[in-house]
Protein backbone atom coordinates (compact mmCIF):
# COMPACT_ATOMS: atom_id res chain seq x y z
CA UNK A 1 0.00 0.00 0.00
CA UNK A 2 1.22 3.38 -0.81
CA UNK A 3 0.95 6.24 0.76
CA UNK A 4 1.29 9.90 0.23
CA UNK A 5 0.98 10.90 3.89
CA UNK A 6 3.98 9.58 5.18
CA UNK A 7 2.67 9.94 9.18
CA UNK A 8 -0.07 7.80 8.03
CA UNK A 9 2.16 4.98 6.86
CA UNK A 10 4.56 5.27 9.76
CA UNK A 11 1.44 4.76 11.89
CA UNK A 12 0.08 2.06 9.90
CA UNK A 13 3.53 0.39 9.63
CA UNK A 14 3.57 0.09 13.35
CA UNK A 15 0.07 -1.01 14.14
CA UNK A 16 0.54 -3.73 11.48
CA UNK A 17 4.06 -4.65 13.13
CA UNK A 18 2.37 -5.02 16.64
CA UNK A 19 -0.51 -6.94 15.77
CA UNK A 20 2.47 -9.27 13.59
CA UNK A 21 5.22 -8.85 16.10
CA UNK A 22 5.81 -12.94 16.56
CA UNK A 23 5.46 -13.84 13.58
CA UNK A 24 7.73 -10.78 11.61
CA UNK A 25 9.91 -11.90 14.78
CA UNK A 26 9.98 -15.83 13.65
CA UNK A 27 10.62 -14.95 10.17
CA UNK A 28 13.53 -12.77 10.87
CA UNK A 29 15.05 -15.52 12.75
CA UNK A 30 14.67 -18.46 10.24
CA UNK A 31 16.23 -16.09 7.49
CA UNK A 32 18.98 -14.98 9.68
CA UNK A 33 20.09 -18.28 10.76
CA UNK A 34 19.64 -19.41 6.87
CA UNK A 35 22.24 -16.44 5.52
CA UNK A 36 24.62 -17.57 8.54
CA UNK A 37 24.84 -20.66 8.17
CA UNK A 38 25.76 -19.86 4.20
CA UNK A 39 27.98 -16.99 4.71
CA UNK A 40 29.93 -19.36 6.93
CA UNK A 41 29.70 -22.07 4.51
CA UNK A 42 31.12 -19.55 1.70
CA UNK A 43 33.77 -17.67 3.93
CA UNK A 44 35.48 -21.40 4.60
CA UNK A 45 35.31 -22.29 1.48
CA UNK A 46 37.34 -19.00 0.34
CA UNK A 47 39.66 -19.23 3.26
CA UNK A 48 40.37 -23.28 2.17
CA UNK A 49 40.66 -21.98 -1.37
CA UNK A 50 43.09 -18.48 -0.36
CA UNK A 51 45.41 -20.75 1.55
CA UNK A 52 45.33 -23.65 -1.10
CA UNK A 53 46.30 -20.90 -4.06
CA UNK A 54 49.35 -19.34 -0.94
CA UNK A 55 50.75 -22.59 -0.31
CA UNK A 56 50.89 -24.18 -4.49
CA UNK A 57 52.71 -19.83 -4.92
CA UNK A 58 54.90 -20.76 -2.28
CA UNK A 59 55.74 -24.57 -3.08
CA UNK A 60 56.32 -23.38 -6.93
CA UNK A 61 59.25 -21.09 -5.37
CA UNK A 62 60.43 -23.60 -3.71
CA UNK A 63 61.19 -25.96 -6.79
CA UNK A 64 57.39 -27.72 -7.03
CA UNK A 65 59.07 -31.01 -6.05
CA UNK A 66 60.61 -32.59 -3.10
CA UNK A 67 64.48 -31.40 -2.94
CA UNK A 68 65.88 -34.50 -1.10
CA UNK A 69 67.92 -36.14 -3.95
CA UNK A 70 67.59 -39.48 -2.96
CA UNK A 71 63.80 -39.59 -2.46
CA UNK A 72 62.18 -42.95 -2.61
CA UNK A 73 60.00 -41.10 -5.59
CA UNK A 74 61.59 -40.75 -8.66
CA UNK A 75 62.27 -37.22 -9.58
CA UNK A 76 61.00 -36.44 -6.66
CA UNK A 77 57.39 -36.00 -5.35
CA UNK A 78 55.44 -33.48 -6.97
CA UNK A 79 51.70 -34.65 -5.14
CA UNK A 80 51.12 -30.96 -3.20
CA UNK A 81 49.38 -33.11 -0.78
CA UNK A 82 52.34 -35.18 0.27
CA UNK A 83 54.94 -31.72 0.20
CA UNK A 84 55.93 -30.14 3.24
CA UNK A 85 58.26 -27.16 3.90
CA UNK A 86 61.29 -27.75 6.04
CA UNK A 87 63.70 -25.43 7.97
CA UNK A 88 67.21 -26.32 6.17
CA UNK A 89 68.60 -25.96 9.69
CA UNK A 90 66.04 -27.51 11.44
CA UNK A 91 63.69 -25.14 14.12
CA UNK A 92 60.69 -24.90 12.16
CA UNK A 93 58.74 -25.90 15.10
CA UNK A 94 59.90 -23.17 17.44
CA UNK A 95 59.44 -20.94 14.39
CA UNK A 96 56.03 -21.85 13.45
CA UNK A 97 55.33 -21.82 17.16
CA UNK A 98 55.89 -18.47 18.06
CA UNK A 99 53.62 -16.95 15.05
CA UNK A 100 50.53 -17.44 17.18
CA UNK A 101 48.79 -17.43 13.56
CA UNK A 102 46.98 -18.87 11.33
CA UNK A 103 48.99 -20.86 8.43
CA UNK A 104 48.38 -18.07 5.71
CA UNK A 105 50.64 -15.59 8.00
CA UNK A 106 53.25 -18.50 8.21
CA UNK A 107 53.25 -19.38 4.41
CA UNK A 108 53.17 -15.40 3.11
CA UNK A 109 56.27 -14.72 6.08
CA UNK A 110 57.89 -17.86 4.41
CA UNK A 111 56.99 -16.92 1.38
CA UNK A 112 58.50 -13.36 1.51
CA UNK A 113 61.56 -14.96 2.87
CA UNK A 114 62.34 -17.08 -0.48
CA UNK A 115 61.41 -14.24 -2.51
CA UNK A 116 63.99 -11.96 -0.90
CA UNK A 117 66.92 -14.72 -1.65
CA UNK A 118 66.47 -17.10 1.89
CA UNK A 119 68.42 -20.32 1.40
CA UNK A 120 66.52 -21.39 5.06
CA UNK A 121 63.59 -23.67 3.75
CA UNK A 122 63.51 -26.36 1.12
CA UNK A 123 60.51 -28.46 0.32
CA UNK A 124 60.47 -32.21 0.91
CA UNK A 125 58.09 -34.84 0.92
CA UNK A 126 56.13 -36.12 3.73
CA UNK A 127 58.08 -39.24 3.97
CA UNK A 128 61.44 -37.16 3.12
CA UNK A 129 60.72 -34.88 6.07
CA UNK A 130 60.51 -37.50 8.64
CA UNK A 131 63.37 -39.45 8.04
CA UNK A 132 65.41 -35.99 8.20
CA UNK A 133 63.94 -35.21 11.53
CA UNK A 134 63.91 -38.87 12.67
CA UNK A 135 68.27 -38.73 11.54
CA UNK A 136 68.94 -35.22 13.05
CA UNK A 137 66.97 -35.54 16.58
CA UNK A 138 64.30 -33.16 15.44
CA UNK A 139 61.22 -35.30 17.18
């Protein structure tokens, strides 16, 4: 309904939503919980998808492949699934420990640091990885 007087529709528009109160009140609900529940949905979704794209950036810097030259895969594993970055030196943990961040902070800090010429991290398999930790007393 239209009106011209707009005090008339404010009143109206106020009688209606106390005579309707519950039920504009039940509505609201439903839809809110609805567009959560989606937005949530959609905001994980882009955060899984944001740190998927930072981490293949970063592992194609670091050689796309896993770096230990006598890896049981031939030529090296190339699965980004099985790849993990390692601190050349060891420390990663007290490293990635003290970021008190998510992984996107780590991966853009690391991946700044290879950019500007760091020789610090290499990328090796998962399987890679473990034996050097297991060999140098990293556990």
């Amino acid at each position: 309904m239209v009106y011209k007087d707009k005090e008339k529709e404010k009143k109206y528009k106020k009688l209606y939503y106390l005579q309707n109160k519950e039920k504009i009140l039940e509505k609201v609900r439903k839809h809110s919980k609805e567009k959560y529940w989606e937005n949530v949905e959609n905001s994980r979704k882009k955060k899984r998808d944001k740190l998927l794209e930072m981490k293949l950036k970063l592992f194609e810097f670091l050689g796309g492949k896993c770096s230990n030259s006598i890896c049981l895969v031939p030529g090296g594993c190339k699965d980004h699934r099985c790849l993990q970055i390692d601190h050349v030196k060891g420390g990663g943990n007290k490293e990635h420990g003290h970021a008190k961040r998510g992984s996107f902070s780590y991966y853009l800090r690391v991946l700044n640091a290879v950019k500007n010429g760091s020789k610090d991290y290499q990328l090796l398999c998962s399987n890679c990885n473990w034996i050097k930790r297991w060999e140098n007393h990293e556990l």
